[in-house]
N, C-alpha and C. Protein backbone atom coordinates (compact mmCIF):
# COMPACT_ATOMS: atom_id res chain seq x y z
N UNK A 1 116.30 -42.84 35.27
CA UNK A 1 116.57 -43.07 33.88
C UNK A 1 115.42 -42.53 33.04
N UNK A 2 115.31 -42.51 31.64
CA UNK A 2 114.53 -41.95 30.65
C UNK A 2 113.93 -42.98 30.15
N UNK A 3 112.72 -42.24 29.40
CA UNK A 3 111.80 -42.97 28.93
C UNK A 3 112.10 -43.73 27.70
N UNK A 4 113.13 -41.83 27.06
CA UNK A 4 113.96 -42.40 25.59
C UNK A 4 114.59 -43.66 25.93
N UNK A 5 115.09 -44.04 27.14
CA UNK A 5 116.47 -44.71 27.09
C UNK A 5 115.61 -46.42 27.36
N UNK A 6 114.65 -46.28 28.16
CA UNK A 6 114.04 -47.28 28.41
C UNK A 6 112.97 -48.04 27.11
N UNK A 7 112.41 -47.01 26.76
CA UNK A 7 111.31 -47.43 25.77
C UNK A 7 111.44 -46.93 24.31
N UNK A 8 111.22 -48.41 23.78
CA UNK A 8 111.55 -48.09 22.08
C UNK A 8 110.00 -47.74 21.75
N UNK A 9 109.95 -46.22 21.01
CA UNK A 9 108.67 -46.05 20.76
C UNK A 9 108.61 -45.07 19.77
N UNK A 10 108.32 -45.51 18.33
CA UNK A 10 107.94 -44.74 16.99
C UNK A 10 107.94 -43.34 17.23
N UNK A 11 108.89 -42.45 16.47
CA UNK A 11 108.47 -41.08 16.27
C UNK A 11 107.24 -40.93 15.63
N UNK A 12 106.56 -41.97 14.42
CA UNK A 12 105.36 -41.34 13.43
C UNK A 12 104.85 -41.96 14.52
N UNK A 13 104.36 -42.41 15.43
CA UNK A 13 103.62 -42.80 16.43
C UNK A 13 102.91 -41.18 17.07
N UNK A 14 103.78 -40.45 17.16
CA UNK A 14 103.21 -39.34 17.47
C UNK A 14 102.95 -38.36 16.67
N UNK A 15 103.17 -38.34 15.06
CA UNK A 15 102.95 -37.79 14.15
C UNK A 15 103.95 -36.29 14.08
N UNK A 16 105.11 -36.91 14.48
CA UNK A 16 106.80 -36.11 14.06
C UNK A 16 106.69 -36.31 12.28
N UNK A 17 107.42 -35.37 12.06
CA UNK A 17 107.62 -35.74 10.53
C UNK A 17 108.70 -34.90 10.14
N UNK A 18 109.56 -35.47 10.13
CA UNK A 18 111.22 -35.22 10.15
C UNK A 18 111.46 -34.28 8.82
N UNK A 19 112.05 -33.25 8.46
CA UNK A 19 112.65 -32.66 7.24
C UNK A 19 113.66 -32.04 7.86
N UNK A 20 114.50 -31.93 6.48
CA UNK A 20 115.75 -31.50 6.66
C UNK A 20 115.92 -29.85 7.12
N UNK A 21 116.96 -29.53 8.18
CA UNK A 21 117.46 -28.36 8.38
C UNK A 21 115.95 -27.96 9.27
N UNK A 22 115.15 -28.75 9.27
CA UNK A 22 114.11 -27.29 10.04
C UNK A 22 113.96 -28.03 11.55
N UNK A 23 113.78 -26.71 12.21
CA UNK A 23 113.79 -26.92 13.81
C UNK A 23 112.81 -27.66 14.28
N UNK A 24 112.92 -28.55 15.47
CA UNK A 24 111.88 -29.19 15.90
C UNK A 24 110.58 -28.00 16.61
N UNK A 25 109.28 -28.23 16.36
CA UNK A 25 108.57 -27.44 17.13
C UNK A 25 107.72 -27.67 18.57
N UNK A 26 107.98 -27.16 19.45
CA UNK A 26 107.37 -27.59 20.94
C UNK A 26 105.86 -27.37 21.24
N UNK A 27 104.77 -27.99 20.33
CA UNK A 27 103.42 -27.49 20.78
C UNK A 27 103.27 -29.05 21.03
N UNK A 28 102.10 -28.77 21.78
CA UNK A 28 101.26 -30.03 22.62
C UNK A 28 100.14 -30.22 22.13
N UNK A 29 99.82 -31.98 21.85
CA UNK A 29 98.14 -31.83 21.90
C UNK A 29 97.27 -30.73 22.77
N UNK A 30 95.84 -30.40 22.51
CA UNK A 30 95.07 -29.72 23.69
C UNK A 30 95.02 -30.40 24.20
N UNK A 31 94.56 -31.77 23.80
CA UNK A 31 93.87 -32.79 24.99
C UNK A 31 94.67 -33.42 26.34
N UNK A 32 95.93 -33.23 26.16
CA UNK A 32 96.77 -33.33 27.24
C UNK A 32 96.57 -32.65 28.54
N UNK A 33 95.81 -33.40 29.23
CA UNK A 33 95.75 -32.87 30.75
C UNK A 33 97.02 -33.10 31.67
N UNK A 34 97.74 -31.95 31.36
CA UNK A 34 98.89 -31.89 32.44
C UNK A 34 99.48 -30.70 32.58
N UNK A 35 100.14 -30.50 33.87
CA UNK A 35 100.51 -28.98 34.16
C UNK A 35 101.44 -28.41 33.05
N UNK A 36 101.78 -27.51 32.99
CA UNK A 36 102.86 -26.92 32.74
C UNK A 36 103.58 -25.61 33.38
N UNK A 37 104.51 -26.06 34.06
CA UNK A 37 105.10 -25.42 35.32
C UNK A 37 106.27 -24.49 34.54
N UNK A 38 106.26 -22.97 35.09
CA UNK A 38 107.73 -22.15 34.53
C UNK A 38 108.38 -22.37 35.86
N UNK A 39 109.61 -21.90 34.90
CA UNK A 39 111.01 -22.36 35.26
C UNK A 39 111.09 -21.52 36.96
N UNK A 40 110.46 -20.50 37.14
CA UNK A 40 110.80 -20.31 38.12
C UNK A 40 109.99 -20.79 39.63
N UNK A 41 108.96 -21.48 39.20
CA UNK A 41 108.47 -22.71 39.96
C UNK A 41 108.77 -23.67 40.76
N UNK A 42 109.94 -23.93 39.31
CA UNK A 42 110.60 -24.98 39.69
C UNK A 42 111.69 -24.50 40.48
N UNK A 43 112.72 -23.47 39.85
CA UNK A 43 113.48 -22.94 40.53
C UNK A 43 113.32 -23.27 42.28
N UNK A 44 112.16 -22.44 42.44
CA UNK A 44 111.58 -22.38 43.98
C UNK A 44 111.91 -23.50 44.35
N UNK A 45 111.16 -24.58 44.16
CA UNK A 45 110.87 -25.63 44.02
C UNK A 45 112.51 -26.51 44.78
N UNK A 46 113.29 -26.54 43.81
CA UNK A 46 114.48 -26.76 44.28
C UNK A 46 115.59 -26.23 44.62
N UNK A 47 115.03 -24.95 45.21
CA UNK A 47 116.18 -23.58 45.40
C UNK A 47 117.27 -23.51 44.58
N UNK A 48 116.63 -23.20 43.39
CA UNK A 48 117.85 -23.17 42.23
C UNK A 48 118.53 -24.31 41.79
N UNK A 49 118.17 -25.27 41.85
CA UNK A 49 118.93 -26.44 41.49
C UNK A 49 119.90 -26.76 42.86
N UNK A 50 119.36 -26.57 43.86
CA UNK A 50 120.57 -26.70 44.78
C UNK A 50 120.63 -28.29 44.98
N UNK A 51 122.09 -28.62 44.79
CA UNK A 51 122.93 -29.73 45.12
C UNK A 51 122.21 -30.53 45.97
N UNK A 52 121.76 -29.90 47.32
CA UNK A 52 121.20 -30.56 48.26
C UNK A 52 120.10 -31.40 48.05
N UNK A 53 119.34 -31.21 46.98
CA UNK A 53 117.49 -31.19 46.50
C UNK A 53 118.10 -32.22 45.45
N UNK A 54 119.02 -32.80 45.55
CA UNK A 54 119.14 -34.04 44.48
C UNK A 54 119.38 -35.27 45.30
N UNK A 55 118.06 -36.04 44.38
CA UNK A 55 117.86 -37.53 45.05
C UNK A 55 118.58 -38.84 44.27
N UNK A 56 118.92 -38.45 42.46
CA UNK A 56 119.65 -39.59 41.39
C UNK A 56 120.27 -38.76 40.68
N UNK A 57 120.92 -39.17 40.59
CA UNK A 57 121.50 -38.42 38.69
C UNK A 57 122.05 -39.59 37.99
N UNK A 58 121.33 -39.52 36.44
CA UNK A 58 122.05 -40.88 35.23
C UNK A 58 122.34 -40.10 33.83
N UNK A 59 122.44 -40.82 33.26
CA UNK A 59 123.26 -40.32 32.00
C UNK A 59 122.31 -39.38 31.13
N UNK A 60 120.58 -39.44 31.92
CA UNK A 60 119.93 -37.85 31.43
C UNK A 60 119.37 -36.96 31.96
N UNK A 61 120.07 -36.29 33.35
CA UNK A 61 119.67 -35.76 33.74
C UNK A 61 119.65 -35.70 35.10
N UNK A 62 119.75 -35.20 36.00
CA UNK A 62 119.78 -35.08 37.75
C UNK A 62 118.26 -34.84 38.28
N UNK A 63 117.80 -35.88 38.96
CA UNK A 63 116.44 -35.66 39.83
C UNK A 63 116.66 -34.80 40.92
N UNK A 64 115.72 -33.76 40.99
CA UNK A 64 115.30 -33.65 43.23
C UNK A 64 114.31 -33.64 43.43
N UNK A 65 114.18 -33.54 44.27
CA UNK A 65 113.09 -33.85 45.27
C UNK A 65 112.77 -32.24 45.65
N UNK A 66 111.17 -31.78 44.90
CA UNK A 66 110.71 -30.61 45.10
C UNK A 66 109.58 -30.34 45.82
N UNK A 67 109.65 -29.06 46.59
CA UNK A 67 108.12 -28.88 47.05
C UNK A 67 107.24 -27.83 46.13
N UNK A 68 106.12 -27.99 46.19
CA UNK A 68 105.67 -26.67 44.63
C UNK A 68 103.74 -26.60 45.15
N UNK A 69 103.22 -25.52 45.13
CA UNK A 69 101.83 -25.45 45.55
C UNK A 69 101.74 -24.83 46.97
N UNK A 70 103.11 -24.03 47.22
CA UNK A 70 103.08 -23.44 48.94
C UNK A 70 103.45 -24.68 49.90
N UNK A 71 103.93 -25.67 49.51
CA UNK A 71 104.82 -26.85 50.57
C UNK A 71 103.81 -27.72 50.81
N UNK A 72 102.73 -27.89 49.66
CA UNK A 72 101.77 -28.89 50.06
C UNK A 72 102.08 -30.07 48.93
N UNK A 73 102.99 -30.01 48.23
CA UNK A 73 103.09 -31.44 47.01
C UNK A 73 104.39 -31.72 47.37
N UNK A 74 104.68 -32.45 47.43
CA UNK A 74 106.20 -33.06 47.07
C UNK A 74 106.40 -33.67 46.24
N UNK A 75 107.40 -33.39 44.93
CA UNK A 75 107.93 -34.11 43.38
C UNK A 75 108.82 -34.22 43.52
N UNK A 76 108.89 -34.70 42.52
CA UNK A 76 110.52 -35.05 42.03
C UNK A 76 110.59 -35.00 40.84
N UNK A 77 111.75 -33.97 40.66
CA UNK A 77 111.95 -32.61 39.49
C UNK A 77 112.91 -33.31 38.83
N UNK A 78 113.00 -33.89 37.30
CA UNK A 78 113.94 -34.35 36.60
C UNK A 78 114.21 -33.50 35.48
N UNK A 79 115.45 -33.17 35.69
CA UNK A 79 115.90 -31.71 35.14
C UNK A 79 116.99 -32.33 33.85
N UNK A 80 116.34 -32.85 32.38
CA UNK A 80 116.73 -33.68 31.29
C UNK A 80 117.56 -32.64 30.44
N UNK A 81 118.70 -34.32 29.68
CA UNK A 81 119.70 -33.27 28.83
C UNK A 81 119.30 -33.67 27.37
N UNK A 82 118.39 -33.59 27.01
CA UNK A 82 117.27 -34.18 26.05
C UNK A 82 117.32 -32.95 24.45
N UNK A 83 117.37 -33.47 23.82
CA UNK A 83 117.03 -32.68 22.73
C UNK A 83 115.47 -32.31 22.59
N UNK A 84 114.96 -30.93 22.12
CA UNK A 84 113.74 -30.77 21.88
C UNK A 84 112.48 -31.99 21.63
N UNK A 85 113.13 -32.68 20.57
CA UNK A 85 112.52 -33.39 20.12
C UNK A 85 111.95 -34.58 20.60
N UNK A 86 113.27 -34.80 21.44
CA UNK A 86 112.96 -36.23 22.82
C UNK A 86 112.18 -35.72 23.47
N UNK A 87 112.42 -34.64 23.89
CA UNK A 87 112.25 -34.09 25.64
C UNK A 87 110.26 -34.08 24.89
N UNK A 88 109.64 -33.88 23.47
CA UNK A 88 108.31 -33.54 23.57
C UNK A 88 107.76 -35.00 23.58
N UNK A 89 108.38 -36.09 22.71
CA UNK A 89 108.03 -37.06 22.68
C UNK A 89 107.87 -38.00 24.38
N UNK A 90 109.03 -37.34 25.27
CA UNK A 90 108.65 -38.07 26.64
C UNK A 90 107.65 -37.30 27.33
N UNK A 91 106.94 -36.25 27.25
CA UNK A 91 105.90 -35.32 27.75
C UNK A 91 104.30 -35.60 27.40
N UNK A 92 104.23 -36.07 25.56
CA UNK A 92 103.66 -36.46 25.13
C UNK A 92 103.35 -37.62 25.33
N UNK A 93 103.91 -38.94 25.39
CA UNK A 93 103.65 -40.12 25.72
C UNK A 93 103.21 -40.47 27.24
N UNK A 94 104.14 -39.63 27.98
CA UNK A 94 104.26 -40.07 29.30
C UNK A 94 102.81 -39.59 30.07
N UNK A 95 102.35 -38.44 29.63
CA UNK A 95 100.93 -37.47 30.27
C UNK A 95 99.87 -38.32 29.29
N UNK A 96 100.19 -39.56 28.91
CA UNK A 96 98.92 -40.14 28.62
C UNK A 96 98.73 -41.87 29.25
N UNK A 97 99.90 -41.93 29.76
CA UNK A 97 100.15 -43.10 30.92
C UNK A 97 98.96 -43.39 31.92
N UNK A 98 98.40 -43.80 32.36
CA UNK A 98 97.58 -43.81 33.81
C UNK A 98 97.54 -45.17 33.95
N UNK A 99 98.39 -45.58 35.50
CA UNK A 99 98.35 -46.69 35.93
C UNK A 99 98.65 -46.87 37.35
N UNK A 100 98.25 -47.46 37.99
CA UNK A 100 98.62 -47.57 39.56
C UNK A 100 99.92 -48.17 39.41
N UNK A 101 100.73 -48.99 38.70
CA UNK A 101 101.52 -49.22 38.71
C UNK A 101 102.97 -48.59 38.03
N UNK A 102 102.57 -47.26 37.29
CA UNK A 102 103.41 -46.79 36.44
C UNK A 102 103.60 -45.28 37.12
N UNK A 103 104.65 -45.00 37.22
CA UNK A 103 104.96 -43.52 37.52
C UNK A 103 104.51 -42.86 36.89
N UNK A 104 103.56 -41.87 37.41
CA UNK A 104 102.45 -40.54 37.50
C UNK A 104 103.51 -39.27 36.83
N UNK A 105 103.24 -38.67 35.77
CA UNK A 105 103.84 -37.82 35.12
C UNK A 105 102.92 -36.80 35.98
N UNK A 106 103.54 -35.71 36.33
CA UNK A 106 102.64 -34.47 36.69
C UNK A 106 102.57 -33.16 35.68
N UNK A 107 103.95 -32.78 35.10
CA UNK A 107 104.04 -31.65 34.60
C UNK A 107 105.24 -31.89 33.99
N UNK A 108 105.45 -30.49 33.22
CA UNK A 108 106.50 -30.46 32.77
C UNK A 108 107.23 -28.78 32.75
N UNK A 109 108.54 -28.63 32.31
CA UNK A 109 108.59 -27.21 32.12
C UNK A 109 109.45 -26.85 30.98
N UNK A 110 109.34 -25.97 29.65
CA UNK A 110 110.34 -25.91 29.17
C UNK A 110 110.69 -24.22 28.56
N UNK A 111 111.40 -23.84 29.23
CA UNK A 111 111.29 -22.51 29.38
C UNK A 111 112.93 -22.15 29.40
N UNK A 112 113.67 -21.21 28.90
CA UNK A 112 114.76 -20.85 28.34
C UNK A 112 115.73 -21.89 28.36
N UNK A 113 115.37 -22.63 27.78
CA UNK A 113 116.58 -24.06 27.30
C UNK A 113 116.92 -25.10 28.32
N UNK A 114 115.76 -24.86 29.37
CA UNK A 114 115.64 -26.11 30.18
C UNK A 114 114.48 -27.14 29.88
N UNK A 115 114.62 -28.31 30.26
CA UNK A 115 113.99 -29.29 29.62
C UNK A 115 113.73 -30.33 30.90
N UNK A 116 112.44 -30.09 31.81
CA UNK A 116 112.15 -30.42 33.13
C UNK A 116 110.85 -31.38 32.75
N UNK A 117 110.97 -32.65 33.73
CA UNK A 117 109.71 -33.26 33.44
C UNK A 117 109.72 -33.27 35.42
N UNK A 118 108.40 -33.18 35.62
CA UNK A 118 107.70 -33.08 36.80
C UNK A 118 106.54 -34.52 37.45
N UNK A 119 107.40 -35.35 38.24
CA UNK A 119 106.58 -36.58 38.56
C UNK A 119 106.63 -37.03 39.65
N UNK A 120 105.07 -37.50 40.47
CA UNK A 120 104.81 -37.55 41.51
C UNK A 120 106.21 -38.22 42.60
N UNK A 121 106.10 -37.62 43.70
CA UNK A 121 107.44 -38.14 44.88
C UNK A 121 106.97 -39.50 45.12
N UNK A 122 107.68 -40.61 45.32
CA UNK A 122 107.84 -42.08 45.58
C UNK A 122 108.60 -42.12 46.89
N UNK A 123 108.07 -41.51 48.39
CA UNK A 123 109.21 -41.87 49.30
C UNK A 123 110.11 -42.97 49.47
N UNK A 124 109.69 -44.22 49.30
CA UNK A 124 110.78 -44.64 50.10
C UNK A 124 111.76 -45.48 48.75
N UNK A 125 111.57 -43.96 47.59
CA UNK A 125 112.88 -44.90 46.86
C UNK A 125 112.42 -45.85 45.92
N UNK A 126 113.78 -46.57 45.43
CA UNK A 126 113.48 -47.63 44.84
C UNK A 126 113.54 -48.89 45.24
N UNK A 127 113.03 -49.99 44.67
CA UNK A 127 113.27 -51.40 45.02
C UNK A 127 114.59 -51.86 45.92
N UNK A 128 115.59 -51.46 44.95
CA UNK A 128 117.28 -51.63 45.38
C UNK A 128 117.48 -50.91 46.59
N UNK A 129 116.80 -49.61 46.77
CA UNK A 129 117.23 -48.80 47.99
C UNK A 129 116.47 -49.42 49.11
N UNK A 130 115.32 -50.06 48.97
CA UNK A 130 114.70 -50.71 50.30
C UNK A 130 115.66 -52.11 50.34
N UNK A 131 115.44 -52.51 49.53
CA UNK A 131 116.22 -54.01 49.64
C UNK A 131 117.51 -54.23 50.30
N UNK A 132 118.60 -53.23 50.11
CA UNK A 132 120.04 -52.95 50.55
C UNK A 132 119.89 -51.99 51.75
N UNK A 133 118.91 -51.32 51.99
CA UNK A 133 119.13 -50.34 53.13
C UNK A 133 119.86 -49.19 52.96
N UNK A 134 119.97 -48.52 51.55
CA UNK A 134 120.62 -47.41 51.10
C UNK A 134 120.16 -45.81 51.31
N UNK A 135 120.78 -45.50 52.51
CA UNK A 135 120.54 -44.89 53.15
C UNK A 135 118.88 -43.86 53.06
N UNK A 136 118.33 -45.22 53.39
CA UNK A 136 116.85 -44.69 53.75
C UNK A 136 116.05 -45.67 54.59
N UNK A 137 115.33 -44.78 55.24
CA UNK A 137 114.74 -45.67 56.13
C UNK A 137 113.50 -46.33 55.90
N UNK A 138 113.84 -47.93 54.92
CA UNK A 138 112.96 -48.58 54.75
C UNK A 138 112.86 -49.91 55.82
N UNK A 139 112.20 -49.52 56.71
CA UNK A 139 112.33 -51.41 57.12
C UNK A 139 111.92 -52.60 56.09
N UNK A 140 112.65 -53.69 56.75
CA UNK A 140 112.93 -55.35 55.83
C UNK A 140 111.50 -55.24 55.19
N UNK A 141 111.62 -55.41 54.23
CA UNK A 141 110.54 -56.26 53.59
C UNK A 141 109.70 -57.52 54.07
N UNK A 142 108.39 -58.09 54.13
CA UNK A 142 107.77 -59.33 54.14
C UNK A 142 107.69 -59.89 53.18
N UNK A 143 108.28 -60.91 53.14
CA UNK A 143 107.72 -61.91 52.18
C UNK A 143 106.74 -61.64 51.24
N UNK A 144 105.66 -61.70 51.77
CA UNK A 144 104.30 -61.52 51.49
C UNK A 144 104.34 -59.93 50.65
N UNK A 145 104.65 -58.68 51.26
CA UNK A 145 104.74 -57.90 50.52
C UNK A 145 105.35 -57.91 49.50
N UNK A 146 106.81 -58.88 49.49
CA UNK A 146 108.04 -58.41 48.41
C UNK A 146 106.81 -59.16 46.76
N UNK A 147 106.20 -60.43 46.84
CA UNK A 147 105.37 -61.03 46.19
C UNK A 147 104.34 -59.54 45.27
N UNK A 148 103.49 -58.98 46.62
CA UNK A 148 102.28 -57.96 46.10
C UNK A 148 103.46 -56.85 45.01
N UNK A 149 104.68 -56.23 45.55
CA UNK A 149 105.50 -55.71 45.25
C UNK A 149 105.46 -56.21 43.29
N UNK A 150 106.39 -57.70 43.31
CA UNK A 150 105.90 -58.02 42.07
C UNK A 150 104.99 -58.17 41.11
N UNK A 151 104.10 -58.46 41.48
CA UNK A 151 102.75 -58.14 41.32
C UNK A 151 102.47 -57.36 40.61
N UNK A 152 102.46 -56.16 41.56
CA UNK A 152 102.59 -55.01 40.76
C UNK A 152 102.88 -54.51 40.00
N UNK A 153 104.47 -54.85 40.08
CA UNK A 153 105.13 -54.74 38.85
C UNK A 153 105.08 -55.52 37.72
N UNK A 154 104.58 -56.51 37.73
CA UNK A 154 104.65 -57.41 36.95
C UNK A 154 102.75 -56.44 35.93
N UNK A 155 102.36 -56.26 36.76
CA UNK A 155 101.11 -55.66 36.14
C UNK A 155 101.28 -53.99 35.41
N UNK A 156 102.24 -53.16 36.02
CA UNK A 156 102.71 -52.07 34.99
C UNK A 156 103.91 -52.56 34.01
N UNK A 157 104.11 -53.61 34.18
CA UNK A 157 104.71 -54.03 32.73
C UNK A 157 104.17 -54.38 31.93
N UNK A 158 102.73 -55.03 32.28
CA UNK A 158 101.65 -55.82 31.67
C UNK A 158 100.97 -54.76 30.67
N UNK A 159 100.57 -53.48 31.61
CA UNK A 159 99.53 -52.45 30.85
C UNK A 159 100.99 -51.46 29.89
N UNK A 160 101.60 -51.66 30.21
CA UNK A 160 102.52 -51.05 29.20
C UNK A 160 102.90 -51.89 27.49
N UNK A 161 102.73 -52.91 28.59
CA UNK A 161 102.49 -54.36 26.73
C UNK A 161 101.55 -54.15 26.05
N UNK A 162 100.53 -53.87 26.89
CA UNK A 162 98.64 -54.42 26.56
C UNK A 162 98.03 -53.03 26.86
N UNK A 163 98.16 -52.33 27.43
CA UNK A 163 97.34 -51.50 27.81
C UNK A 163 96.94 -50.04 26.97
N UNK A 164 98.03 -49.66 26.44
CA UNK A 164 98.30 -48.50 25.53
C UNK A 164 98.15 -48.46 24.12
N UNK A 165 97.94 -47.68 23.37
CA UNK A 165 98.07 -47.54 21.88
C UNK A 165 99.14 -48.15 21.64
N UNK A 166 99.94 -47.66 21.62
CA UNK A 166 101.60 -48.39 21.56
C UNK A 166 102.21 -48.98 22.24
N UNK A 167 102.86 -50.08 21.39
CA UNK A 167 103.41 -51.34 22.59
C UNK A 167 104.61 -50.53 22.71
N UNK A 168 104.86 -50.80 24.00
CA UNK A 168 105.88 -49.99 24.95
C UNK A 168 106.71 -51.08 25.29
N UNK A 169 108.19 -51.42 25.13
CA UNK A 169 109.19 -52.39 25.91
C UNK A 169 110.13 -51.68 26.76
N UNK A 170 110.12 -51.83 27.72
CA UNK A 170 110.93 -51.20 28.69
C UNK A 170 112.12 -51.40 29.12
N UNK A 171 112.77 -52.47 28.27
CA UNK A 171 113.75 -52.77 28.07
C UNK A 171 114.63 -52.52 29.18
N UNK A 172 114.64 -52.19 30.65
CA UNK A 172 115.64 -52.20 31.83
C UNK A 172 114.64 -52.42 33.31
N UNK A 173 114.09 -53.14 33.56
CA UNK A 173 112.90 -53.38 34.39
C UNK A 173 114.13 -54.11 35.54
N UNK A 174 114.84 -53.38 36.45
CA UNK A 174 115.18 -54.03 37.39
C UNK A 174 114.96 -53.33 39.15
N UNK A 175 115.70 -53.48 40.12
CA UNK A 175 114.65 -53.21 41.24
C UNK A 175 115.47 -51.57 41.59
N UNK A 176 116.29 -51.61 40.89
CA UNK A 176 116.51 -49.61 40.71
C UNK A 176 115.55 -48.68 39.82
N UNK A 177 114.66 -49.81 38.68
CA UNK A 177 113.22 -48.62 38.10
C UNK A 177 111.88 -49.34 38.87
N UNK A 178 112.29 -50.03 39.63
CA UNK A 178 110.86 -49.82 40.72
C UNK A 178 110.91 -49.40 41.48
N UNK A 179 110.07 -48.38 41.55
CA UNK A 179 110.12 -47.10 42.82
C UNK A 179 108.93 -47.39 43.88
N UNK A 180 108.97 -47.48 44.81
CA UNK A 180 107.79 -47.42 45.93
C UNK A 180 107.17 -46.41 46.76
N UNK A 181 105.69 -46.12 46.75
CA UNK A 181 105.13 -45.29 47.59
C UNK A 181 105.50 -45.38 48.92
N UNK A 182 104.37 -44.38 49.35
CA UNK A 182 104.98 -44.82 51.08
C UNK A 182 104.36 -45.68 51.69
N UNK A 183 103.19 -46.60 50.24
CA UNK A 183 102.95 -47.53 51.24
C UNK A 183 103.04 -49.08 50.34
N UNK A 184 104.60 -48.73 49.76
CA UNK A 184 105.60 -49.70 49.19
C UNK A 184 104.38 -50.33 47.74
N UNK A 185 103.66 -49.47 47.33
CA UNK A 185 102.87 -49.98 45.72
C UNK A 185 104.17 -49.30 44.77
N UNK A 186 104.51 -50.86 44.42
CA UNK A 186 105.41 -50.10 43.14
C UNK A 186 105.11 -49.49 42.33
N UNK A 187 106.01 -48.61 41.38
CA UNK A 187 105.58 -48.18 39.80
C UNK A 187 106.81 -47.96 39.46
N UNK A 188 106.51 -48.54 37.66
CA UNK A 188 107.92 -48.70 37.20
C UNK A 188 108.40 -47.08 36.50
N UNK A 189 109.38 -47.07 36.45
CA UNK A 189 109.96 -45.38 35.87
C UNK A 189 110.80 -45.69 34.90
């Protein structure tokens, strides 16, 4: 899911300033430390968008699962149906995130009318997919972990309240936007 869709967060917050009839423009702070990947990167990346290299698809956009850096990173390529204007505001906000508990923005790409955000791979899925056994191989949960699990989460919800310039509500926090590493530390998406 999206950031638009999840988080209510001020356009003048980022200093948009809306007039009539004129096009949105795509420049970035400098200070933004984050890649910016062309399209044919990505391409590589997911052999053209192939069918196969898709891990979700929701109402913005189809994820896969990419390799990029000569087969030494693995991402996951969310390939958004975003208007200009969204698609800078989730690039902008999101590449200033840093949290152990919050999904790691890596890059982005926006290059002949595609609109790609680039963020670190979460093997084993989400919350729901370990919990149900959806077709991945998570073994049962402990107790004890499912607790640290919340935790966690309960703490990238926390720095998303408290932690940022802008209070962030995430308004859909259930165990399909907690995603787990491979060594089950959530972060919410």
């Amino acid at each position: 899911m999206s950031l638009s869709h999840f988080f209510q967060v001020s356009k003048k917050a980022f200093g948009f300033v809306s007039r009539r009839g004129s096009q949105p423009n795509f420049t970035l702070p400098e200070e933004l430390c984050i890649r910016q990947f062309s399209l044919a990167e990505i391409k590589a990346a997911t052999a053209n968008f192939d069918e196969g290299f898709i891990i979700g698809i929701s109402n913005f956009g189809s994820v896969y699962k990419g390799v990029i850096d000569d087969g030494t990173f693995t991402v996951a390529i969310r390939r958004m149906t975003f208007s200009l204007s969204a698609f800078r505001t989730e690039v902008v906000f999101l590449s200033q995130l840093n949290h152990l508990n919050v999904e790691s923005l890596i890059g982005f790409c926006n290059e002949k009318g595609e609109t790609i955000l680039v963020y670190e791979y979460l093997s084993n899925g989400s919350l729901f997919d370990c919990l149900h056994a959806n077709g991945i191989s998570c073994n049962p949960i402990a107790w004890e972990k499912r607790l640290q699990i919340c935790i966690g989460a309960a703490r990238g919800l926390h720095y998303l309240h408290t932690g940022v310039k802008y209070i962030v509500l995430h308004r859909n926090v259930t165990s399909n936007t907690i995603l787990l590493d491979h060594e089950l530390v959530p972060k919410l998406s």
